[in-house]
PDB file of N, CA and C in Angstrom:
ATOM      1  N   UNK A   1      10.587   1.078  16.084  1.00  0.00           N
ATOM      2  CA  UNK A   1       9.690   2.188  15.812  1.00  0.00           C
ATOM      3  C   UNK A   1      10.417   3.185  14.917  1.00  0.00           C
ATOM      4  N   UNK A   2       9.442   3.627  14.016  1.00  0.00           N
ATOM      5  CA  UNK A   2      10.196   4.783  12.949  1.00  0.00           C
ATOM      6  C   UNK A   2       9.186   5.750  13.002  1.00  0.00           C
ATOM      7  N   UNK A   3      10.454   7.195  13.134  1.00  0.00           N
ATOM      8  CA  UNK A   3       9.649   8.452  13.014  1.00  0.00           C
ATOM      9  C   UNK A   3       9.395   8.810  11.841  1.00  0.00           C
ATOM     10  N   UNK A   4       8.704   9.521  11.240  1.00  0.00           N
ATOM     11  CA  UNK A   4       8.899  10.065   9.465  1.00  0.00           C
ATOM     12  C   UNK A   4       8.218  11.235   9.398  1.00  0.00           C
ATOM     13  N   UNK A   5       9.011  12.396   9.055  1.00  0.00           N
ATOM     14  CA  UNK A   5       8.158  13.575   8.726  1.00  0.00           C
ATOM     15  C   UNK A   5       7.589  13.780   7.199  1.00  0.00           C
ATOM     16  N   UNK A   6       6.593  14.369   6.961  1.00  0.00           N
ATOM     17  CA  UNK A   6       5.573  13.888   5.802  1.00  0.00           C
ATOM     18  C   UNK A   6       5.252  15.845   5.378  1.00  0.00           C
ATOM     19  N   UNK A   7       5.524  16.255   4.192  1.00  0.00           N
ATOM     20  CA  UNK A   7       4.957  17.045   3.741  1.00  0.00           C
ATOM     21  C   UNK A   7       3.293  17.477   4.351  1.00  0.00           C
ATOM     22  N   UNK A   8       2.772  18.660   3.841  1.00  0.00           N
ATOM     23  CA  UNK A   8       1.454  18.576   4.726  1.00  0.00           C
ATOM     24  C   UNK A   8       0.795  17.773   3.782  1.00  0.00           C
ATOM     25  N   UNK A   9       0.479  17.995   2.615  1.00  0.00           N
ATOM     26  CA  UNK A   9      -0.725  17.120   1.423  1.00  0.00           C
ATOM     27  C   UNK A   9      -0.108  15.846   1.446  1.00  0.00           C
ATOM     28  N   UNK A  10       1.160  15.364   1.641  1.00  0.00           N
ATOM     29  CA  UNK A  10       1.253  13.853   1.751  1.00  0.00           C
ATOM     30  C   UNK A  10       0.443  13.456   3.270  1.00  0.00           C
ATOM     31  N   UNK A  11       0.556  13.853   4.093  1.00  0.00           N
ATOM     32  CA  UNK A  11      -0.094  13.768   5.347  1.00  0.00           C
ATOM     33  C   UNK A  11      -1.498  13.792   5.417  1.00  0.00           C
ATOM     34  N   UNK A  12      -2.052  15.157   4.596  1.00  0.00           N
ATOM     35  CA  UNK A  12      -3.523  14.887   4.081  1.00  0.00           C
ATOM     36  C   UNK A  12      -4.192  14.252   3.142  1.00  0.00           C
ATOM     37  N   UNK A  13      -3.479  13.524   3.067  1.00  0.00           N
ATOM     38  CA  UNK A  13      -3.933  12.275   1.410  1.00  0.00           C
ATOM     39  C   UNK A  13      -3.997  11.443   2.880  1.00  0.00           C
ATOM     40  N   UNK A  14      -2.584  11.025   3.572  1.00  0.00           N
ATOM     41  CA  UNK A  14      -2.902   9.888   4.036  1.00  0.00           C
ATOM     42  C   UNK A  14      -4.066   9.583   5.140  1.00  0.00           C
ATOM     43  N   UNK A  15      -4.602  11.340   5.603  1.00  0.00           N
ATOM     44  CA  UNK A  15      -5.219  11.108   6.544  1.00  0.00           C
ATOM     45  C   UNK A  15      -6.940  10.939   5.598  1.00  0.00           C
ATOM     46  N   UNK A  16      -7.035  11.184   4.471  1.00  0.00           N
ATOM     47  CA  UNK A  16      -8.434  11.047   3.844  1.00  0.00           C
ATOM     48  C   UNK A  16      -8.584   9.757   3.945  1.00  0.00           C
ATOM     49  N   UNK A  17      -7.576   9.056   2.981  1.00  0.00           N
ATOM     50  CA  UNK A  17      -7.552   7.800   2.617  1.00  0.00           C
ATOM     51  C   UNK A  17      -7.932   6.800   3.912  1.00  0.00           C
ATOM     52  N   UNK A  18      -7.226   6.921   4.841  1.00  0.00           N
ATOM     53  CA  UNK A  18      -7.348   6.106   6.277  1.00  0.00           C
ATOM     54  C   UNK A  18      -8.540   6.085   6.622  1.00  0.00           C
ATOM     55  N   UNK A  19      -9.333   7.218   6.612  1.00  0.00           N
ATOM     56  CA  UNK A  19     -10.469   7.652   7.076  1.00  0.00           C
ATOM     57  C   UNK A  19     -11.433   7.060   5.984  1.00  0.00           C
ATOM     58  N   UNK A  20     -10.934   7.170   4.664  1.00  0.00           N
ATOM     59  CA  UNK A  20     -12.198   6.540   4.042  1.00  0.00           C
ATOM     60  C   UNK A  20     -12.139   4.821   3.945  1.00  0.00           C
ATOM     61  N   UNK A  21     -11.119   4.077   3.844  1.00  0.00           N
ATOM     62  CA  UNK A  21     -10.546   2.668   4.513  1.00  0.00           C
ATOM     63  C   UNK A  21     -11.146   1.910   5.845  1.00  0.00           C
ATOM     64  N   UNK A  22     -11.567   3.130   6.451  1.00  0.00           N
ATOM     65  CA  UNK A  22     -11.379   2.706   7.821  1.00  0.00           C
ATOM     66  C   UNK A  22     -10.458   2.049   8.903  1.00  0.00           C
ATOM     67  N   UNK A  23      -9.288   2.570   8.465  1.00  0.00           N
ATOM     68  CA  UNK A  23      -7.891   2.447   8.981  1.00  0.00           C
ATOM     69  C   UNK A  23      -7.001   3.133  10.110  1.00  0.00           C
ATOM     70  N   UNK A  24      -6.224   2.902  10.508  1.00  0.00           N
ATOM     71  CA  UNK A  24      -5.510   3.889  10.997  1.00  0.00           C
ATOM     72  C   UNK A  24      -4.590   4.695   9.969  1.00  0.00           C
ATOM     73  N   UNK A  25      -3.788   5.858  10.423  1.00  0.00           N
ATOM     74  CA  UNK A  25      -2.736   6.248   9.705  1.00  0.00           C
ATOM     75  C   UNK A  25      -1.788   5.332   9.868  1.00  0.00           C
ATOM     76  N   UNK A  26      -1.391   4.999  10.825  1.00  0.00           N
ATOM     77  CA  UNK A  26      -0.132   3.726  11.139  1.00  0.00           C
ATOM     78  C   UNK A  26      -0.422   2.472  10.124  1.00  0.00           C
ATOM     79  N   UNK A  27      -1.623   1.749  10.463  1.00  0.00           N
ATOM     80  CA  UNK A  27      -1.836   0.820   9.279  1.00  0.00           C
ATOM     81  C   UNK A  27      -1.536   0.421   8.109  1.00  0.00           C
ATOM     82  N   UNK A  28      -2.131   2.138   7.195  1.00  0.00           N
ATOM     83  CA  UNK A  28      -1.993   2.318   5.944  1.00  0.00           C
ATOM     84  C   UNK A  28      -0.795   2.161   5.548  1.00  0.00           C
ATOM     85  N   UNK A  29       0.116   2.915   6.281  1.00  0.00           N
ATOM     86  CA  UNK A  29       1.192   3.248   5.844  1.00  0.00           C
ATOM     87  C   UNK A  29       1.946   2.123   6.262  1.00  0.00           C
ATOM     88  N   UNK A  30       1.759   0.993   6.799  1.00  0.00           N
ATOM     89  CA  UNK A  30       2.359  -0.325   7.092  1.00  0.00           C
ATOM     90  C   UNK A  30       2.013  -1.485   6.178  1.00  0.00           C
ATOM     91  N   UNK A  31       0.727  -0.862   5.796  1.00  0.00           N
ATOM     92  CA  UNK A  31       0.110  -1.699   4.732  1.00  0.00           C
ATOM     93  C   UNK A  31       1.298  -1.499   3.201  1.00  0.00           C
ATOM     94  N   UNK A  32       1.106   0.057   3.072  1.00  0.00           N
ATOM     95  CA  UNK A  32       1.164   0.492   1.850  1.00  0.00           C
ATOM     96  C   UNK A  32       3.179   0.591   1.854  1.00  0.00           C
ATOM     97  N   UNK A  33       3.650   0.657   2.870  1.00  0.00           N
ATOM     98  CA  UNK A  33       5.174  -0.071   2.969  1.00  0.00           C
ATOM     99  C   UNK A  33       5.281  -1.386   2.851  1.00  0.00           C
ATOM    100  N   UNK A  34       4.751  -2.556   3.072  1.00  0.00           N
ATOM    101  CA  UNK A  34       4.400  -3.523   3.111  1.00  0.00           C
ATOM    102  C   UNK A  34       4.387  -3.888   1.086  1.00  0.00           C
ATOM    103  N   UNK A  35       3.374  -3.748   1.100  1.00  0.00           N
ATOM    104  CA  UNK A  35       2.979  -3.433  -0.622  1.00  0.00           C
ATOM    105  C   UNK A  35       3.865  -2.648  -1.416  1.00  0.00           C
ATOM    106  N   UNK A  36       4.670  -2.184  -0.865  1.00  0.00           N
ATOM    107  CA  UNK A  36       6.257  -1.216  -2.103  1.00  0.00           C
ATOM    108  C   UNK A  36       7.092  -2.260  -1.681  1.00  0.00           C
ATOM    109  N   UNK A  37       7.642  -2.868  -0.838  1.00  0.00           N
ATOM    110  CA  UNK A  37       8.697  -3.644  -0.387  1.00  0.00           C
ATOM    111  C   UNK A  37       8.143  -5.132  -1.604  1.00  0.00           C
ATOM    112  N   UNK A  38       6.962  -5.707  -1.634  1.00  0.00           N
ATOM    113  CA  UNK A  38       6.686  -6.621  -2.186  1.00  0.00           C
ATOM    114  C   UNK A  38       6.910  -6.682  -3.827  1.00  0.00           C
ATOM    115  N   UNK A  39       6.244  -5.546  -4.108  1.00  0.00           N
ATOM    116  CA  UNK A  39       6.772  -5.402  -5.755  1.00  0.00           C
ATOM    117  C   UNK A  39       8.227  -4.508  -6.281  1.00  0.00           C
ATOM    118  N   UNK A  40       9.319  -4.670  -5.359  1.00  0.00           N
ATOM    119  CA  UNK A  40      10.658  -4.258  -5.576  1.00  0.00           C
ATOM    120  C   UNK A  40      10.979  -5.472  -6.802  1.00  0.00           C
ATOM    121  N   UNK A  41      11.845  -4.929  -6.996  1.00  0.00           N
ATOM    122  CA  UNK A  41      12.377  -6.291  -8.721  1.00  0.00           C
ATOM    123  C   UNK A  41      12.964  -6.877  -7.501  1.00  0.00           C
ATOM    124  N   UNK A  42      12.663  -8.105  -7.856  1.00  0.00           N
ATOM    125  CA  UNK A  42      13.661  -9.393  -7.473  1.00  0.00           C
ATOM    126  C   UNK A  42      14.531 -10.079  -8.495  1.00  0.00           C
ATOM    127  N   UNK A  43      15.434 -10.694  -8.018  1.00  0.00           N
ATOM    128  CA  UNK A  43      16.372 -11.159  -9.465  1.00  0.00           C
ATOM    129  C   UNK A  43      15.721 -12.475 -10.024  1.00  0.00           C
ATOM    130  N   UNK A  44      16.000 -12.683 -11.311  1.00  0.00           N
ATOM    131  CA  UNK A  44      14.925 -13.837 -11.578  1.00  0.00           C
ATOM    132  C   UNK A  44      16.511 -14.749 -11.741  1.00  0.00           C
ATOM    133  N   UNK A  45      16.160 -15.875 -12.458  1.00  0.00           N
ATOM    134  CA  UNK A  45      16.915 -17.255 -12.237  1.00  0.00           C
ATOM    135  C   UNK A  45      17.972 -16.599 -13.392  1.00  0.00           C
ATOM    136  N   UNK A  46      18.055 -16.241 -14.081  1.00  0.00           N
ATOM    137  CA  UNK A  46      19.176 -15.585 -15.207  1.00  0.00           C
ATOM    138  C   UNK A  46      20.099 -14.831 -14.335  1.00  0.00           C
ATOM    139  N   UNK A  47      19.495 -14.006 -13.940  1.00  0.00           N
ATOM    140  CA  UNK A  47      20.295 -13.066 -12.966  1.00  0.00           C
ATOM    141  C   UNK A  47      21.016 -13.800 -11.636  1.00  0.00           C
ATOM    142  N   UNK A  48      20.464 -14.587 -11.111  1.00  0.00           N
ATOM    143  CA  UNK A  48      20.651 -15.376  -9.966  1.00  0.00           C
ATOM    144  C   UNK A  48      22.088 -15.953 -10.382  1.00  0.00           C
ATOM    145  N   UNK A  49      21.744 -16.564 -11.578  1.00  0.00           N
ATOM    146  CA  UNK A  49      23.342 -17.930 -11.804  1.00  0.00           C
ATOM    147  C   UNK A  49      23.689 -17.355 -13.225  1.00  0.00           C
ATOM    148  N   UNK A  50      23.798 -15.452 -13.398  1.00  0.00           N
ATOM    149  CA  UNK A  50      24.551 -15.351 -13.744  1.00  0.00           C
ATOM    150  C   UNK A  50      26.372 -15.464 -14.264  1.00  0.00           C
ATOM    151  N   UNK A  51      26.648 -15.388 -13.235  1.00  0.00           N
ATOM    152  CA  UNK A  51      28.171 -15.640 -12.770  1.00  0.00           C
ATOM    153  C   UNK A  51      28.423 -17.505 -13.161  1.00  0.00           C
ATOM    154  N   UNK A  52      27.575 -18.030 -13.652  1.00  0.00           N
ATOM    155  CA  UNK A  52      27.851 -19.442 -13.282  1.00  0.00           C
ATOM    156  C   UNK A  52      27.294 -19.980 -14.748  1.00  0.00           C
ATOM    157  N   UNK A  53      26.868 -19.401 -15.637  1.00  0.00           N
ATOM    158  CA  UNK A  53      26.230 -20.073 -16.510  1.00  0.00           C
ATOM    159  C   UNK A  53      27.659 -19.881 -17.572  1.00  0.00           C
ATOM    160  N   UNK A  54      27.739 -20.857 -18.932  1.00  0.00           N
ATOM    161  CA  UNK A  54      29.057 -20.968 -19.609  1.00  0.00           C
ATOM    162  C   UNK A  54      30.389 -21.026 -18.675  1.00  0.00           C
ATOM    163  N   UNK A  55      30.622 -21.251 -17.439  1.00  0.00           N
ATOM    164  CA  UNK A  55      31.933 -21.185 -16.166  1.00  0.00           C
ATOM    165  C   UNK A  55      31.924 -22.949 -17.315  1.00  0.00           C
ATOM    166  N   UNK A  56      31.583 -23.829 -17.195  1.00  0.00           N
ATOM    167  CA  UNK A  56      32.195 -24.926 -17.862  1.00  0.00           C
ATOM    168  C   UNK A  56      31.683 -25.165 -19.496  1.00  0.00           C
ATOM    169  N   UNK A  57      31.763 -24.264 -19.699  1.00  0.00           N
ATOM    170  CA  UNK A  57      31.381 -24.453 -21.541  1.00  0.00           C
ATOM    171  C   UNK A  57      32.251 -25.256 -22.195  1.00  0.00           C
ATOM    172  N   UNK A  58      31.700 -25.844 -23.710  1.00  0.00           N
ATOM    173  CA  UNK A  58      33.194 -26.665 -24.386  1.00  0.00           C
ATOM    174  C   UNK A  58      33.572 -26.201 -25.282  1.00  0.00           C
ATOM    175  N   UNK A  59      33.646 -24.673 -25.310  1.00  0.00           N
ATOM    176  CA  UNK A  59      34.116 -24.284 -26.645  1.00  0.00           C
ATOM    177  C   UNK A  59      33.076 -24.381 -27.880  1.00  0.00           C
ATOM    178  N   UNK A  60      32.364 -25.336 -28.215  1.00  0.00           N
ATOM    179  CA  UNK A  60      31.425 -25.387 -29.735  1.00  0.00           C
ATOM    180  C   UNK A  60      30.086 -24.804 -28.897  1.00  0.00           C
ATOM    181  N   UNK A  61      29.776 -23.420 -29.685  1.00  0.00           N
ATOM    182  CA  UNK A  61      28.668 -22.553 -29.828  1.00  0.00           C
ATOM    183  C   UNK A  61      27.405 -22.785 -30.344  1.00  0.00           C
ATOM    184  N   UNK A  62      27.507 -24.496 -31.366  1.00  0.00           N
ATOM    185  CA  UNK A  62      26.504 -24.585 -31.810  1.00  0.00           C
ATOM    186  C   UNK A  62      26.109 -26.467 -31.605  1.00  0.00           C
ATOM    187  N   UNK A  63      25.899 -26.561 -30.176  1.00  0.00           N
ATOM    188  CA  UNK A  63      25.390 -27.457 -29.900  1.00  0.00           C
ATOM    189  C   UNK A  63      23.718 -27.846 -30.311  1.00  0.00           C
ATOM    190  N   UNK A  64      23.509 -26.743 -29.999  1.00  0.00           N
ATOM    191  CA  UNK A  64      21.814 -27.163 -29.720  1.00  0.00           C
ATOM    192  C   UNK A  64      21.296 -27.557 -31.499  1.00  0.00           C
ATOM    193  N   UNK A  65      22.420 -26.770 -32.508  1.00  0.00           N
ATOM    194  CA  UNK A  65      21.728 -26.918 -33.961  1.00  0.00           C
ATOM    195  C   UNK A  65      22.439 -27.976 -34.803  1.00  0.00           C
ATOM    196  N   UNK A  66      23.812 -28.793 -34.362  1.00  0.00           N
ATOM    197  CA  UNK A  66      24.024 -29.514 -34.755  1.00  0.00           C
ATOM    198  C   UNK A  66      24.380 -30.545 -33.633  1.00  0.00           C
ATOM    199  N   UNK A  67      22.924 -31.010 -32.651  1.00  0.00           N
ATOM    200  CA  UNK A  67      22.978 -32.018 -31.813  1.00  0.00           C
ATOM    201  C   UNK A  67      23.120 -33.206 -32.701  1.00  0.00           C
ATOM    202  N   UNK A  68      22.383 -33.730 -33.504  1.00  0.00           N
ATOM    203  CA  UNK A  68      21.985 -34.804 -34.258  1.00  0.00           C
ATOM    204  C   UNK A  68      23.143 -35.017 -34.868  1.00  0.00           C
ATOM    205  N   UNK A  69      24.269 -34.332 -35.607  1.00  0.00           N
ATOM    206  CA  UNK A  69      25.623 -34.637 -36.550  1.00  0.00           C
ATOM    207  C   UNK A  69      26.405 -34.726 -35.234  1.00  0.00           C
ATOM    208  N   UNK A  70      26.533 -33.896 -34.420  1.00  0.00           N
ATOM    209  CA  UNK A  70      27.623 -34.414 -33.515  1.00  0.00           C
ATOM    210  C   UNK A  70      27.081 -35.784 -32.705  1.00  0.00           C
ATOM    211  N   UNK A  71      26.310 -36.173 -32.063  1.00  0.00           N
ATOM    212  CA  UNK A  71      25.696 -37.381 -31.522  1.00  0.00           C
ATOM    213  C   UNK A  71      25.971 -38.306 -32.110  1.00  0.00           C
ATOM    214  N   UNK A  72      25.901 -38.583 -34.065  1.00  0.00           N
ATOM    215  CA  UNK A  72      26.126 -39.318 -34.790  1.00  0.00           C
ATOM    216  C   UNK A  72      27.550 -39.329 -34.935  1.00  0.00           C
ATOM    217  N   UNK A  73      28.637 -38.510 -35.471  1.00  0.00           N
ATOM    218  CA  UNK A  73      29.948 -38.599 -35.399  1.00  0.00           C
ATOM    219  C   UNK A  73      30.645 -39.286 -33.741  1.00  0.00           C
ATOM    220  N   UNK A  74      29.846 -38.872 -32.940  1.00  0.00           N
ATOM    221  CA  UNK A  74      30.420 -39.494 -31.222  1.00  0.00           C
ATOM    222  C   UNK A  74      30.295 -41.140 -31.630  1.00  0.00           C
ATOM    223  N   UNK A  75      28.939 -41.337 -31.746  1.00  0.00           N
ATOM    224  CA  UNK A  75      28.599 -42.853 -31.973  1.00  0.00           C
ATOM    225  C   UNK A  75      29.467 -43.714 -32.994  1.00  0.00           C
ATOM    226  N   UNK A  76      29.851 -42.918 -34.104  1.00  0.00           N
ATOM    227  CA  UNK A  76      30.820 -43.543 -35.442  1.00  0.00           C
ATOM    228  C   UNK A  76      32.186 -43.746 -34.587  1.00  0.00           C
ATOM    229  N   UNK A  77      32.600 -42.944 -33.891  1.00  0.00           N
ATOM    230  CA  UNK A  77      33.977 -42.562 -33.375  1.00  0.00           C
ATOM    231  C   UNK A  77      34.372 -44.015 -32.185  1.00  0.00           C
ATOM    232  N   UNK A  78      33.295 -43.971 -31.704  1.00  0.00           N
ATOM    233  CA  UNK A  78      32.954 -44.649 -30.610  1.00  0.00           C
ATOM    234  C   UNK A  78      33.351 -46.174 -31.318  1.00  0.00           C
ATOM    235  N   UNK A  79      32.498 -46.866 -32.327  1.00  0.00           N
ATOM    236  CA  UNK A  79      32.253 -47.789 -33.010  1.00  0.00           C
ATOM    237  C   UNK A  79      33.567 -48.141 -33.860  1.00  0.00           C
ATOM    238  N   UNK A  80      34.444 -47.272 -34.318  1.00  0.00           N
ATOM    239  CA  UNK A  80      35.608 -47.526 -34.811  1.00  0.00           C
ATOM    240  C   UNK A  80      36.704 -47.703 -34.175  1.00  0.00           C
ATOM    241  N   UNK A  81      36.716 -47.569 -32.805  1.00  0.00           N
ATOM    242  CA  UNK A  81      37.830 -48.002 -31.303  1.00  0.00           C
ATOM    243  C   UNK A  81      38.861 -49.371 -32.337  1.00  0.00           C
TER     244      UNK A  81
END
């Protein structure tokens, strides 16, 4: 159980609102805690495996634009054993 003291017009907002809802005051305000707790930022997947993303990198920065020349030089390299 939580006590909370409330300004008077925060108190009289909440008591209109309840009343026009058809709510309790307890409700609302369980509702409407309920509903602030839900849209807090959560961390998305970037943030999550921050710490972990590039931890095994290979040094070359430009994989993704010269996939096709390096793939081909692996395969030549490979083939000349």
């Amino acid at each position: 159980m939580i006590t909370l003291r409330l300004d008077q017009k925060l108190e009289t907002e909440i008591q209109t609102t309840s009343t026009m809802l058809g709510l309790s005051k307890s409700e609302l305000i369980r509702i409407s805690v309920a509903e602030y707790i839900k849209k807090q930022k959560k961390p998305n997947a970037w943030e999550l495996g921050e710490n972990l993303f590039g931890q095994y990198a290979s040094g070359q920065n430009d994989l993704s634009v010269n996939r096709k020349a390096l793939l081909r030089d692996k395969i030549k390299a490979k083939q000349n054993r």
